[in-house]
N, C-alpha and C. Protein backbone atom coordinates (compact mmCIF):
# COMPACT_ATOMS: atom_id res chain seq x y z
N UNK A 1 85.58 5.87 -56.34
CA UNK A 1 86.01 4.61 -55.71
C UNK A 1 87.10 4.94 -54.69
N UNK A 2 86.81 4.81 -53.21
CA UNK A 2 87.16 5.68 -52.92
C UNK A 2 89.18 4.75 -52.17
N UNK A 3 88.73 3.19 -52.52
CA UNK A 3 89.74 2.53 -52.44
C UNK A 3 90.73 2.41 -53.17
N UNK A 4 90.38 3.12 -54.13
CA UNK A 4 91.24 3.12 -55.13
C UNK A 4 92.28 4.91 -55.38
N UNK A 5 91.53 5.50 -54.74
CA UNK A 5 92.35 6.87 -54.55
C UNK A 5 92.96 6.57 -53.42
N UNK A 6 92.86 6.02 -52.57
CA UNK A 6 93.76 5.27 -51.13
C UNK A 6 95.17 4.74 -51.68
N UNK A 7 94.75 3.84 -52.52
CA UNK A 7 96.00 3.06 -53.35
C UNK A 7 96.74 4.12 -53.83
N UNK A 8 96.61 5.21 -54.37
CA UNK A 8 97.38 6.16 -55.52
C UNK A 8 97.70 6.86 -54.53
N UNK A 9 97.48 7.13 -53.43
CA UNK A 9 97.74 8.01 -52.48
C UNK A 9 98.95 7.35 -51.59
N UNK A 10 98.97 5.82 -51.42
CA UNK A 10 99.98 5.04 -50.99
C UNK A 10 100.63 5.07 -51.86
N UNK A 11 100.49 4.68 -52.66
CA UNK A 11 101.48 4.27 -54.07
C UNK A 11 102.52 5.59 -54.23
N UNK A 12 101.74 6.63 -53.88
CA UNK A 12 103.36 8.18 -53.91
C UNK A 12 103.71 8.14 -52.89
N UNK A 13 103.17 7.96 -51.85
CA UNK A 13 104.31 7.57 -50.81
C UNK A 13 105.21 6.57 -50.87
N UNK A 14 105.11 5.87 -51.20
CA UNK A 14 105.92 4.66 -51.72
C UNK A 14 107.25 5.41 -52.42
N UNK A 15 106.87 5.82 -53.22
CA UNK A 15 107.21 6.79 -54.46
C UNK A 15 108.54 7.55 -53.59
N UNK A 16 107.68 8.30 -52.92
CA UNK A 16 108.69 9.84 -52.37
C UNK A 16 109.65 8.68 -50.80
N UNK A 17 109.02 7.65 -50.19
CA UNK A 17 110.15 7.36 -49.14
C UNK A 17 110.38 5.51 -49.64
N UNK A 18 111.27 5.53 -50.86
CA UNK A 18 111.81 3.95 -51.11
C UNK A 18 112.22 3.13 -50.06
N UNK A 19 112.96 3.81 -48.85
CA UNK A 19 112.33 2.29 -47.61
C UNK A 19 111.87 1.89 -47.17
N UNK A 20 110.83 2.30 -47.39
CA UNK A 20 109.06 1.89 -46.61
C UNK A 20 109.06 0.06 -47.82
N UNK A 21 108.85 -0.69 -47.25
CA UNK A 21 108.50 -1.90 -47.32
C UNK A 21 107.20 -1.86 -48.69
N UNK A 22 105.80 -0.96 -47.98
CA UNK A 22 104.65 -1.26 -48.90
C UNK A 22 103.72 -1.35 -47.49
N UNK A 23 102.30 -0.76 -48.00
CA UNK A 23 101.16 -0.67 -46.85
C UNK A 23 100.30 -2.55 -47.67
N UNK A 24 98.91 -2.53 -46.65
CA UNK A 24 98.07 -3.03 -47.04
C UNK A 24 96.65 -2.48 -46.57
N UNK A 25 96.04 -3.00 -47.66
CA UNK A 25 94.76 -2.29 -47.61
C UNK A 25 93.79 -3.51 -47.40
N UNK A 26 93.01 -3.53 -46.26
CA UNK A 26 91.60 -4.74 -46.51
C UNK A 26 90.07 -3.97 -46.85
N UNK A 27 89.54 -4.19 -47.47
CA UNK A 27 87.89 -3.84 -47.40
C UNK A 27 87.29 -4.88 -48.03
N UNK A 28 85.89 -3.91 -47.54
CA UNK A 28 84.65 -4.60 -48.17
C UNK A 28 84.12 -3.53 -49.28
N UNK A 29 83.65 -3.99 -50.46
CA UNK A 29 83.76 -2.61 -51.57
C UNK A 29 82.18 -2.12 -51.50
N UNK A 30 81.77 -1.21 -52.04
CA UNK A 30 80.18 -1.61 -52.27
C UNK A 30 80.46 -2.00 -53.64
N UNK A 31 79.12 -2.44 -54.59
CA UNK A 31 78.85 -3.06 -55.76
C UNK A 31 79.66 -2.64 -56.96
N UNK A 32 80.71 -3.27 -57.49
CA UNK A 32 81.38 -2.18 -58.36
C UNK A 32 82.24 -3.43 -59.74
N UNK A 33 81.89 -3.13 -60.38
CA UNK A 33 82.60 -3.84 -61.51
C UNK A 33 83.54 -3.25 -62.26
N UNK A 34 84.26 -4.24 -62.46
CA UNK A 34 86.02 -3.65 -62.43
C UNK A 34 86.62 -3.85 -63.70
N UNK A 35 86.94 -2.97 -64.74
CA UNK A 35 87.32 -3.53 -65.74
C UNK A 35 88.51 -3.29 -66.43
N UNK A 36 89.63 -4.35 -66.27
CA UNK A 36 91.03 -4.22 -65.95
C UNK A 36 91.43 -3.92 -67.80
N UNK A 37 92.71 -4.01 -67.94
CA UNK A 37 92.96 -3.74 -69.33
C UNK A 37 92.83 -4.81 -70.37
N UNK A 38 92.18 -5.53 -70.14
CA UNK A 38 92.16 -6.81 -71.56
C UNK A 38 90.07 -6.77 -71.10
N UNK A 39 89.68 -6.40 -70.21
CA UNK A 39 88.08 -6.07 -70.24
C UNK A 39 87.30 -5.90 -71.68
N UNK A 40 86.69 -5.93 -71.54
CA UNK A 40 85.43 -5.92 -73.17
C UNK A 40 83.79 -5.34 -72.49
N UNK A 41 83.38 -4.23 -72.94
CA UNK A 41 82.54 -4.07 -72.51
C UNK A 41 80.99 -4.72 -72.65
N UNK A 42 81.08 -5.53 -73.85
CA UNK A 42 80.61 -6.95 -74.06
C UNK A 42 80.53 -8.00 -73.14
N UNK A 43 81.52 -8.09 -72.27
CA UNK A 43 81.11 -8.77 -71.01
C UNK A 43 80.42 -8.21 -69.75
N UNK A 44 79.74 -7.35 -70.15
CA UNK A 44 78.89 -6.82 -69.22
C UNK A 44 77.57 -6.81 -69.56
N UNK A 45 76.67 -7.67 -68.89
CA UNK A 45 75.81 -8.00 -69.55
C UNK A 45 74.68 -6.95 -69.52
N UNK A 46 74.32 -6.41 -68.31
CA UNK A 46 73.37 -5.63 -68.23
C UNK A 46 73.29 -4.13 -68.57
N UNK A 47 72.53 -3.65 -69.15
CA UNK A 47 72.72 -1.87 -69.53
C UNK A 47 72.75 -0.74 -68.96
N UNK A 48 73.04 0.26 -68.65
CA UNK A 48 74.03 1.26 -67.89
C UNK A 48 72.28 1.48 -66.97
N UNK A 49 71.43 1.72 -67.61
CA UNK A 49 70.03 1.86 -66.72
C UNK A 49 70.05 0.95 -65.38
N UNK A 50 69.97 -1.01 -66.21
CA UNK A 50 70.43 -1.41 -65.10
C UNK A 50 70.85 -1.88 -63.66
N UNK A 51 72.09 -1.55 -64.31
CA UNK A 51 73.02 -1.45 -63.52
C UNK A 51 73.01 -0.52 -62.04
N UNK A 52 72.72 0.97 -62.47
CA UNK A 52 72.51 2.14 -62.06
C UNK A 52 71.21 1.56 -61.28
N UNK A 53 69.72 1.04 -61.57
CA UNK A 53 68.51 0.59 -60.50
C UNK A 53 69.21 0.29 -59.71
N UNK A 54 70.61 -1.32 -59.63
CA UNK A 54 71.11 -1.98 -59.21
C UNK A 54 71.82 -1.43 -58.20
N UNK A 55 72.09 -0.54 -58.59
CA UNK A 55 73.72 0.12 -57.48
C UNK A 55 74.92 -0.11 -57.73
N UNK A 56 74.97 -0.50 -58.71
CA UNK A 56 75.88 -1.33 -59.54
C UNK A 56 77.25 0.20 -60.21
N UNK A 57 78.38 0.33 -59.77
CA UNK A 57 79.22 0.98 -60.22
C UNK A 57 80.04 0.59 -61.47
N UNK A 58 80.58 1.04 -62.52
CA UNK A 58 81.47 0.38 -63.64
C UNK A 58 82.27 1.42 -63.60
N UNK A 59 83.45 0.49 -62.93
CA UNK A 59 85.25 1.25 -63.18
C UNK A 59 86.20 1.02 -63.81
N UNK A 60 86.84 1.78 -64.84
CA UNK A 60 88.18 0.97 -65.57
C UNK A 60 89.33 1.60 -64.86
N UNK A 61 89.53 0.18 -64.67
CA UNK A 61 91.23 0.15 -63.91
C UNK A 61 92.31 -0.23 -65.12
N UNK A 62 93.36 -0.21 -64.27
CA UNK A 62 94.74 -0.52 -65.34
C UNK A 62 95.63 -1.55 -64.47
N UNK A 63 94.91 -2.63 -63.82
CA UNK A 63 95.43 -3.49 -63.47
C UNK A 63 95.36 -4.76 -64.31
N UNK A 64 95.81 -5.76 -64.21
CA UNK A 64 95.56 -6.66 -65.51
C UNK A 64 94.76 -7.74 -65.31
N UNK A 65 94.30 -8.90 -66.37
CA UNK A 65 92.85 -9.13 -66.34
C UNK A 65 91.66 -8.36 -67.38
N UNK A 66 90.33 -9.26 -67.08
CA UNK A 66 89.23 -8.27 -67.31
C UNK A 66 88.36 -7.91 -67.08
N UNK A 67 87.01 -8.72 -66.82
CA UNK A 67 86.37 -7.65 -66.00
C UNK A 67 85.12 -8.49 -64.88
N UNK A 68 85.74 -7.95 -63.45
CA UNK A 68 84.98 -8.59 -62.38
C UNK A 68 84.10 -7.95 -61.36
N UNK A 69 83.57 -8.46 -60.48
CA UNK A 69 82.70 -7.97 -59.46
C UNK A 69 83.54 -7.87 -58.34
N UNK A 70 83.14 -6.51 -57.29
CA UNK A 70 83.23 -6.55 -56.21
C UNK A 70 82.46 -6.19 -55.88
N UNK A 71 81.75 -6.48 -54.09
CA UNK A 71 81.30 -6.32 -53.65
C UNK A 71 80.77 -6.69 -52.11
N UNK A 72 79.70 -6.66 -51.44
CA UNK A 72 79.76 -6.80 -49.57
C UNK A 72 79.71 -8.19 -49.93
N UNK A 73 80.42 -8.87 -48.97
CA UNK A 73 80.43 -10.43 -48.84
C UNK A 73 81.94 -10.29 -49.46
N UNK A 74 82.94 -10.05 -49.45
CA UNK A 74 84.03 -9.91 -49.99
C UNK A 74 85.08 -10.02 -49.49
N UNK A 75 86.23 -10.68 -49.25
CA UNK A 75 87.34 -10.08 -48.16
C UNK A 75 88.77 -9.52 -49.71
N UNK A 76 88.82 -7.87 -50.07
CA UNK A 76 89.27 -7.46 -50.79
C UNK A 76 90.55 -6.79 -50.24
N UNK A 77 91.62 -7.50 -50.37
CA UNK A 77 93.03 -6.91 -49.91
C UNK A 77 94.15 -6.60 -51.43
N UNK A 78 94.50 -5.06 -50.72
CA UNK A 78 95.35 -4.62 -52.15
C UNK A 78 96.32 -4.39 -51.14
N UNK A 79 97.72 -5.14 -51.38
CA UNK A 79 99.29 -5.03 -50.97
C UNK A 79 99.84 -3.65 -51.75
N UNK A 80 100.20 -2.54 -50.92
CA UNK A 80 100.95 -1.84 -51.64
C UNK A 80 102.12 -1.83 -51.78
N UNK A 81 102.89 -2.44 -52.35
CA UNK A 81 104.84 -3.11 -52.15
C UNK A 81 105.39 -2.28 -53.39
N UNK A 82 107.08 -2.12 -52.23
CA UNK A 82 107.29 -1.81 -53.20
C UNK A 82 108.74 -3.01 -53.10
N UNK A 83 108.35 -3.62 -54.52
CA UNK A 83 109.38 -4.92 -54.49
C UNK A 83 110.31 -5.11 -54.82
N UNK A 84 111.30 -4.27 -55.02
CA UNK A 84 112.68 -3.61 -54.40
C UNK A 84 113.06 -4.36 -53.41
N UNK A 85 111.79 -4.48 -52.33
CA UNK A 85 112.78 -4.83 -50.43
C UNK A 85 112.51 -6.17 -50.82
N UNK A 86 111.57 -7.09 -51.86
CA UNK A 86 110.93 -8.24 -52.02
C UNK A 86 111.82 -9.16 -53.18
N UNK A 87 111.23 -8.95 -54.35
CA UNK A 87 111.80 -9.94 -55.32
C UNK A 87 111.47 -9.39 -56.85
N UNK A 88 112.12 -8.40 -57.48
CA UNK A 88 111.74 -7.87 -58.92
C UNK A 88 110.99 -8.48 -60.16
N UNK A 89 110.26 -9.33 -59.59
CA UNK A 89 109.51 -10.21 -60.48
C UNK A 89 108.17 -10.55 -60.26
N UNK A 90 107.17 -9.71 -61.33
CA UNK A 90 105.96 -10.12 -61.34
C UNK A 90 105.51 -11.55 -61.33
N UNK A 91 105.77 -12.61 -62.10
CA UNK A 91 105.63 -13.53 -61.82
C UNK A 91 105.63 -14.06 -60.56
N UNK A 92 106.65 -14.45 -59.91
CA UNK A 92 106.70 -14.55 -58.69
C UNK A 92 105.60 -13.65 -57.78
N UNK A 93 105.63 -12.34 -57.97
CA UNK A 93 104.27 -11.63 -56.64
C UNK A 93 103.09 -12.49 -56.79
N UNK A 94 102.24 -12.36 -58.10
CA UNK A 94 101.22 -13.35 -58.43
C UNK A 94 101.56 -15.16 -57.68
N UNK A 95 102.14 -15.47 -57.98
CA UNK A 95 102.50 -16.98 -57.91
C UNK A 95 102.20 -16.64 -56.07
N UNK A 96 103.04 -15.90 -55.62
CA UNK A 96 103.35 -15.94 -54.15
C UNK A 96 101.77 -15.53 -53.69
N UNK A 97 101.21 -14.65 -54.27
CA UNK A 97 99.96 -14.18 -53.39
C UNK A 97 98.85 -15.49 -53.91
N UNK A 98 98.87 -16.14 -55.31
CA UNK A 98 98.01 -17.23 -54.92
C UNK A 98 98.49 -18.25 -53.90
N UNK A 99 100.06 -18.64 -53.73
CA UNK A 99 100.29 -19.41 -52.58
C UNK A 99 99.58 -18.87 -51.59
N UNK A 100 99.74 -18.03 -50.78
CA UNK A 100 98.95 -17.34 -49.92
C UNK A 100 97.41 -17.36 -49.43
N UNK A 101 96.67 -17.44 -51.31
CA UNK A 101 95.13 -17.49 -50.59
C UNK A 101 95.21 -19.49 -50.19
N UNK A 102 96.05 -19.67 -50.98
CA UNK A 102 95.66 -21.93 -50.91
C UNK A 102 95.71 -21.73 -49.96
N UNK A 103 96.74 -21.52 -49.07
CA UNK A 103 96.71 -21.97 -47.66
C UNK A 103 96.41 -21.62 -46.82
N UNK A 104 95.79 -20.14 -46.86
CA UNK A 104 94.92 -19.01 -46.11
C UNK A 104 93.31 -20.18 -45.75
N UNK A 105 92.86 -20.46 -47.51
CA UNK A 105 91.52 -20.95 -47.21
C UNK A 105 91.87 -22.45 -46.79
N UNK A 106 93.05 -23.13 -47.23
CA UNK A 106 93.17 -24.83 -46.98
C UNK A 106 93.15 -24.50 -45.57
N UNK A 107 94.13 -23.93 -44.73
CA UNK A 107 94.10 -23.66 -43.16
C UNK A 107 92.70 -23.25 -42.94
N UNK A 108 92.06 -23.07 -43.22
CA UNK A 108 90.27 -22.69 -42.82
C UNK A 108 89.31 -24.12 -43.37
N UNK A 109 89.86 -25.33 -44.00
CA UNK A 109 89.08 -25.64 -44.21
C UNK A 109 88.35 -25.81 -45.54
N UNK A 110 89.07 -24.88 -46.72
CA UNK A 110 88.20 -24.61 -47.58
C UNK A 110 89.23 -25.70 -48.85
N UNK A 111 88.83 -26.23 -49.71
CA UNK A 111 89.23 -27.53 -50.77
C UNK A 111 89.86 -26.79 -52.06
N UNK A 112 91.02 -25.91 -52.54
CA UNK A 112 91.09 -25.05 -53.34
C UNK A 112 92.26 -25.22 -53.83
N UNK A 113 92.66 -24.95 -55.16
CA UNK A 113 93.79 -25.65 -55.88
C UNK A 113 93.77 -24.60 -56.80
N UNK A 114 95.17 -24.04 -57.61
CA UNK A 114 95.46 -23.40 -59.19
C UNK A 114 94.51 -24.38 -60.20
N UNK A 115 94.50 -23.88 -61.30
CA UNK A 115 94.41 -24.34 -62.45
C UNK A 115 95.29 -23.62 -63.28
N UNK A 116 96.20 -24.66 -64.35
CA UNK A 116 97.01 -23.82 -64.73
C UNK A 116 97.14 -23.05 -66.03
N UNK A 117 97.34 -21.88 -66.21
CA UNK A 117 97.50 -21.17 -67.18
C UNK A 117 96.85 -19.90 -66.89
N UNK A 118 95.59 -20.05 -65.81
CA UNK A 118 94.72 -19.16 -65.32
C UNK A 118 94.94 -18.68 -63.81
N UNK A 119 95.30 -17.16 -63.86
CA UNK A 119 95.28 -16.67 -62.25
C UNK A 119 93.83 -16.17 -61.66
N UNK A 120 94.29 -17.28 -60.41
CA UNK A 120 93.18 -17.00 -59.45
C UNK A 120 92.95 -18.32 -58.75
N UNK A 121 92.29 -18.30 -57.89
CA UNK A 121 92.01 -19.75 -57.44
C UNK A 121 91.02 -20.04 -56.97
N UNK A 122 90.85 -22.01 -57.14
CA UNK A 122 89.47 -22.26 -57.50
C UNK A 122 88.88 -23.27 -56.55
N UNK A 123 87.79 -23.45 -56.21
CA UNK A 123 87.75 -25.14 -55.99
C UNK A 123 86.97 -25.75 -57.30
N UNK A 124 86.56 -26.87 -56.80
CA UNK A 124 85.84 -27.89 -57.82
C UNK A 124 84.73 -27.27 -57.86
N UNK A 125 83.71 -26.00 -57.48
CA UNK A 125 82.26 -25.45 -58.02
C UNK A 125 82.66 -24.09 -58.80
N UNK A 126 84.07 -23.70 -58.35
CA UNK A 126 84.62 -22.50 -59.51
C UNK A 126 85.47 -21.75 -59.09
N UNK A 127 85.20 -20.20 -59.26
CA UNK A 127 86.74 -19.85 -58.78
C UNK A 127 86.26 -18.90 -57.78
N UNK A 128 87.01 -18.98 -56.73
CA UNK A 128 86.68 -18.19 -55.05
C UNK A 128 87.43 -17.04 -54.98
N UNK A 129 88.63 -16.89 -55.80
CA UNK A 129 89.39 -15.93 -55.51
C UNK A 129 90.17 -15.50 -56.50
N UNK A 130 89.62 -14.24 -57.00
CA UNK A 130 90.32 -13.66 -58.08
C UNK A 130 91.53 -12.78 -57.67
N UNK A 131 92.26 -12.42 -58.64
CA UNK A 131 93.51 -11.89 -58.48
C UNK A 131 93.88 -10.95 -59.75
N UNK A 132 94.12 -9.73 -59.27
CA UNK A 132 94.44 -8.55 -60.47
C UNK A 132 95.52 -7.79 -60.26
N UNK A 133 96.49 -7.35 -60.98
CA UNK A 133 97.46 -6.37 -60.13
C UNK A 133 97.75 -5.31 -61.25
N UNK A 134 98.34 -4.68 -60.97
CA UNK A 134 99.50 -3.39 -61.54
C UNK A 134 100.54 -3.20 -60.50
N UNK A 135 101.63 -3.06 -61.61
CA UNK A 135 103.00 -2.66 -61.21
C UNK A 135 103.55 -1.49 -62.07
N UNK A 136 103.98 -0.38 -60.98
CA UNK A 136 104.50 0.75 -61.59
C UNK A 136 105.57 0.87 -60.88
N UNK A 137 107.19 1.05 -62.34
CA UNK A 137 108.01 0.80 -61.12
C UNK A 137 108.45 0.29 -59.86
N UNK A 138 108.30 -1.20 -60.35
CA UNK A 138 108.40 -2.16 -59.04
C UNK A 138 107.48 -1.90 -57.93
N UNK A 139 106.05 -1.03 -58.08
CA UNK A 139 105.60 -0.65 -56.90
C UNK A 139 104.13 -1.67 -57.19
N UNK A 140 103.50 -1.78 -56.21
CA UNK A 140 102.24 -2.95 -56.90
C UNK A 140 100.99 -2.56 -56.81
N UNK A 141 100.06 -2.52 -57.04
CA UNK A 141 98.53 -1.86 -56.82
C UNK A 141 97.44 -2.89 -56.98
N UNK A 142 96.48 -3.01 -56.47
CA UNK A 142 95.31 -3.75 -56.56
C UNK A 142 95.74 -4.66 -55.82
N UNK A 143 94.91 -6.14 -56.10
CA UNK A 143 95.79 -7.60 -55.57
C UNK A 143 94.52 -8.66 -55.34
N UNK A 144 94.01 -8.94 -54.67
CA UNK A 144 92.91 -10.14 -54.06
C UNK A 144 91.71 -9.96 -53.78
N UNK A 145 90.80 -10.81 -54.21
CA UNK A 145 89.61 -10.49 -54.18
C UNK A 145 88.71 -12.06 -53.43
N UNK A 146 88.49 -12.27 -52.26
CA UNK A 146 88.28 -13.51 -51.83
C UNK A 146 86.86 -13.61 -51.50
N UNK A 147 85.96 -14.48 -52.49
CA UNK A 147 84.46 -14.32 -52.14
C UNK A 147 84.33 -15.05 -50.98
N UNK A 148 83.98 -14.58 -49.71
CA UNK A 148 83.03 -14.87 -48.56
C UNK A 148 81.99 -15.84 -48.64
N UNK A 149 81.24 -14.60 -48.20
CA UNK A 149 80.00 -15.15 -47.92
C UNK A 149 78.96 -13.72 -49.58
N UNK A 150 79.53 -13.51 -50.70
CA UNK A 150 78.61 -12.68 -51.24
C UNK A 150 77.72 -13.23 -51.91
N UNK A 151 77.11 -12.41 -52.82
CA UNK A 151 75.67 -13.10 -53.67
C UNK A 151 76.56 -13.22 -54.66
N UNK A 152 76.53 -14.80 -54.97
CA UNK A 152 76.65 -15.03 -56.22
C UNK A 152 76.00 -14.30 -57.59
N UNK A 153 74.59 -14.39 -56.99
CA UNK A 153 74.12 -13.80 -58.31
C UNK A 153 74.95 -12.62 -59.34
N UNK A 154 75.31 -11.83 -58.14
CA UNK A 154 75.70 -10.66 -59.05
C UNK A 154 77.15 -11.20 -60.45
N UNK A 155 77.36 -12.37 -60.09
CA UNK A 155 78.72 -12.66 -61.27
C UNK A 155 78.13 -12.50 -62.47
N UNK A 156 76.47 -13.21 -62.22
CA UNK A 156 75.70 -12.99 -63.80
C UNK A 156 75.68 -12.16 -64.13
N UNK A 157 75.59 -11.00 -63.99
CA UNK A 157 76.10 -9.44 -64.75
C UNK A 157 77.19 -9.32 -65.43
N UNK A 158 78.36 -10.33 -65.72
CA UNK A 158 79.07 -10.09 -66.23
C UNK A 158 79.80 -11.27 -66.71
N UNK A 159 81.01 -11.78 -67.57
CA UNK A 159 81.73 -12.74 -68.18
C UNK A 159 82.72 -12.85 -67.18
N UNK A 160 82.54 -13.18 -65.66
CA UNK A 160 83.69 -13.32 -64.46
C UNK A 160 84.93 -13.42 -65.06
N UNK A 161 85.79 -12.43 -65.55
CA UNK A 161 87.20 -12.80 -65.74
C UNK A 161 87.35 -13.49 -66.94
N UNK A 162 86.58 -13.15 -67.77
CA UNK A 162 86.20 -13.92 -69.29
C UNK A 162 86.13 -15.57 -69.20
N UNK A 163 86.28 -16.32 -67.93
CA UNK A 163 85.52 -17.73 -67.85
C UNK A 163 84.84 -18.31 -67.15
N UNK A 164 83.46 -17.52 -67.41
CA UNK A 164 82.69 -17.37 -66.59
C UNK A 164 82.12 -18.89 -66.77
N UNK A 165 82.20 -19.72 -67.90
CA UNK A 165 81.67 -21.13 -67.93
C UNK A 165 82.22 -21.63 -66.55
N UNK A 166 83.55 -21.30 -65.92
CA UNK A 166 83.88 -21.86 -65.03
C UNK A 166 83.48 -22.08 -63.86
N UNK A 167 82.67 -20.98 -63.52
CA UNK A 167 81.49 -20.97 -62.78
C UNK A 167 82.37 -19.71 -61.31
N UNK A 168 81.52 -19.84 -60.55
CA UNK A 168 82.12 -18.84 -59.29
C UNK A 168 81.37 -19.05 -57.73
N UNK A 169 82.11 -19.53 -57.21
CA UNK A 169 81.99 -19.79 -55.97
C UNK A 169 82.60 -18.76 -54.68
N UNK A 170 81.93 -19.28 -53.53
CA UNK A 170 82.30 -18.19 -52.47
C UNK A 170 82.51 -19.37 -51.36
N UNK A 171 83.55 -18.81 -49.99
CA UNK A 171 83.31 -20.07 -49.55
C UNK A 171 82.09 -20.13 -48.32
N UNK A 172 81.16 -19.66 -47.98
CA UNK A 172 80.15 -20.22 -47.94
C UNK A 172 79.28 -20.66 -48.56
N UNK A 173 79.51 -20.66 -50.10
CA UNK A 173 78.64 -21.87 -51.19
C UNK A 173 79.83 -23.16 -51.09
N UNK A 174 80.81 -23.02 -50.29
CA UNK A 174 81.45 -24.03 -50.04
C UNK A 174 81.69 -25.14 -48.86
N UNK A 175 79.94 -24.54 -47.98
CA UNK A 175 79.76 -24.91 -46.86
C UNK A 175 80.66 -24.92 -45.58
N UNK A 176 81.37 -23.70 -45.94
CA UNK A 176 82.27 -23.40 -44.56
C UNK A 176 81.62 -21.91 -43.70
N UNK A 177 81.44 -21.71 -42.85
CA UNK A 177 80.77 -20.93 -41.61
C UNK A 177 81.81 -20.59 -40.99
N UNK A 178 82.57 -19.42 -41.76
CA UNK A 178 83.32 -18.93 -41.48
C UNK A 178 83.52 -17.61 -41.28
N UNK A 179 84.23 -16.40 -40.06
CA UNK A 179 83.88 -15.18 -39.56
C UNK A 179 85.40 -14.22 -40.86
N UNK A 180 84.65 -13.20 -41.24
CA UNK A 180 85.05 -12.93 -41.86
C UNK A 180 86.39 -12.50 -41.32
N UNK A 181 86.79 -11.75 -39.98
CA UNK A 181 87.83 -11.98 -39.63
C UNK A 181 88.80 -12.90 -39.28
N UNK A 182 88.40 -14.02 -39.35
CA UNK A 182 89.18 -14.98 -39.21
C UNK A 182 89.89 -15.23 -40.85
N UNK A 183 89.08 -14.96 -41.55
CA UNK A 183 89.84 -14.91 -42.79
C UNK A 183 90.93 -14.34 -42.99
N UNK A 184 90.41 -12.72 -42.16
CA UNK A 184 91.62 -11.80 -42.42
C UNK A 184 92.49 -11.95 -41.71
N UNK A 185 92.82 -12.67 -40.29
CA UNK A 185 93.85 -12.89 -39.47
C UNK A 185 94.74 -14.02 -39.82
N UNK A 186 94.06 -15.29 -40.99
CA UNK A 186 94.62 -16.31 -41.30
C UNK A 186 95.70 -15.57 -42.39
N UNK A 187 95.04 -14.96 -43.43
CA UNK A 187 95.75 -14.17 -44.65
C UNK A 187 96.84 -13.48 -44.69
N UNK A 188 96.63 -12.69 -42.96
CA UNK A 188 97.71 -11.72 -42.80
C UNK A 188 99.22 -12.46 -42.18
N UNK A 189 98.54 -13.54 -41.39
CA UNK A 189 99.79 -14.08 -40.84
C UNK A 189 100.52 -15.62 -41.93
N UNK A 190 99.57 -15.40 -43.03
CA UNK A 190 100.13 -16.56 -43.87
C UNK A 190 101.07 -15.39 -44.74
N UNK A 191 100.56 -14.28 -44.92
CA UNK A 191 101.48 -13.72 -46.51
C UNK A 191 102.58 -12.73 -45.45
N UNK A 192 102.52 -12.62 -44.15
CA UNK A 192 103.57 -12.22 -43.16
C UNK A 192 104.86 -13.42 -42.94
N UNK A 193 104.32 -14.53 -43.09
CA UNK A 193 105.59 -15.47 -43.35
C UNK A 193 105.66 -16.29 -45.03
N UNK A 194 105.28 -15.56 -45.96
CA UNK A 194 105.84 -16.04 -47.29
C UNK A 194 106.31 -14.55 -47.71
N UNK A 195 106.01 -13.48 -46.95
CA UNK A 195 107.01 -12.31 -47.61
C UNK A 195 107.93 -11.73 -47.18
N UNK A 196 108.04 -12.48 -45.17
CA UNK A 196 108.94 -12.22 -44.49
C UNK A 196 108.64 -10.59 -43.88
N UNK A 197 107.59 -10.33 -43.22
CA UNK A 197 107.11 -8.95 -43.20
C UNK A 197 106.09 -9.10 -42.25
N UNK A 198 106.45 -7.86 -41.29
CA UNK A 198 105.58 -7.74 -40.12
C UNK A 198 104.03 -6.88 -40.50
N UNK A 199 102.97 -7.36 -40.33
CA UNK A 199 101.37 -6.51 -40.88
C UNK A 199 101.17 -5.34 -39.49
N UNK A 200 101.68 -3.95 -39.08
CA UNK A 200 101.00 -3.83 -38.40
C UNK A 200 99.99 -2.83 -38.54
């Protein structure tokens, strides 16, 4: 995964020069299911055969959460911070980066609100945008996962984030016709003024 050795590779830099702020990372992943530390391999529905016809990757991470899809149709951004220059509190990063997607997708158009007790955010057909992190030593890894335009289908492979009753939406099942960069230019200049930080 090859976004994820990117991260560990930022993450020691981080490490070895403490005034560096924190990078960011955007992609599109290929097919890969992610299974954070509260994951169950029980929520995976289909068998390693599969999966494997599928193209289908299974990775355990140590970010928190449990266990989701990525994949093309995706806009997947991991903040590498180190929050030292920011605010020493996990709570708050989470809280701040779902502020971030509301008004990323409300400024686009898209109808999306918390539900509370549960991270990530949703509209009224389910949840559009998941959210996972790790923090090592105030430093942060992983972060946002904003369905596009992908195939739904693929959530059925798995228990989306263990509520999967909740269902999972993208926002073009949300009837918005929207360019995937415009997503990423809304995102960058919304979490550039809630973290006080220039993207270049």
């Amino acid at each position: 995964m090859e976004s994820y050795e990117l991260q560990l590779k930022l993450l020691e830099e981080l490490n070895q020069e403490p005034e560096k702020a924190g990078y960011f990372i955007i992609t599109e992943p290929d097919p890969t299911i992610t299974k954070g530390i509260r994951g169950e391999d029980s929520e995976i529905f289909l068998p390693q055969a599969e999966l494997e016809r599928k193209g289908i990757e299974v990775v355990d991470i140590k970010r928190g959460g449990k266990v989701t899809f990525h994949g093309p149709g995706q806009v997947v951004i991991y903040p590498i911070l180190n929050l030292n220059h920011f605010k020493k509190s996990i709570k708050w990063y989470i809280e701040s980066l779902e502020e971030v997607v509301i008004s990323t997708l409300t400024k686009l158009g898209v109808k999306v609100h918390k539900n509370d007790g549960i991270v990530g955010i949703f509209s009224d057909k389910g949840k559009v945008c998941a959210i996972g992190i790790e923090v090592k030593r105030w430093k942060t890894m992983h972060g946002i996962a904003i369905n596009h335009e992908i195939d739904l289908g693929y959530f059925k492979s798995i228990n989306p984030c263990g509520i999967g009753e909740m269902g999972v939406t993208s926002v073009a099942n949300e009837g918005r016709d929207i360019t995937r960069e415009l997503i990423v230019e809304e995102f960058k200049k919304t979490f550039s003024k809630k973290f006080c930080v220039d993207i270049i």
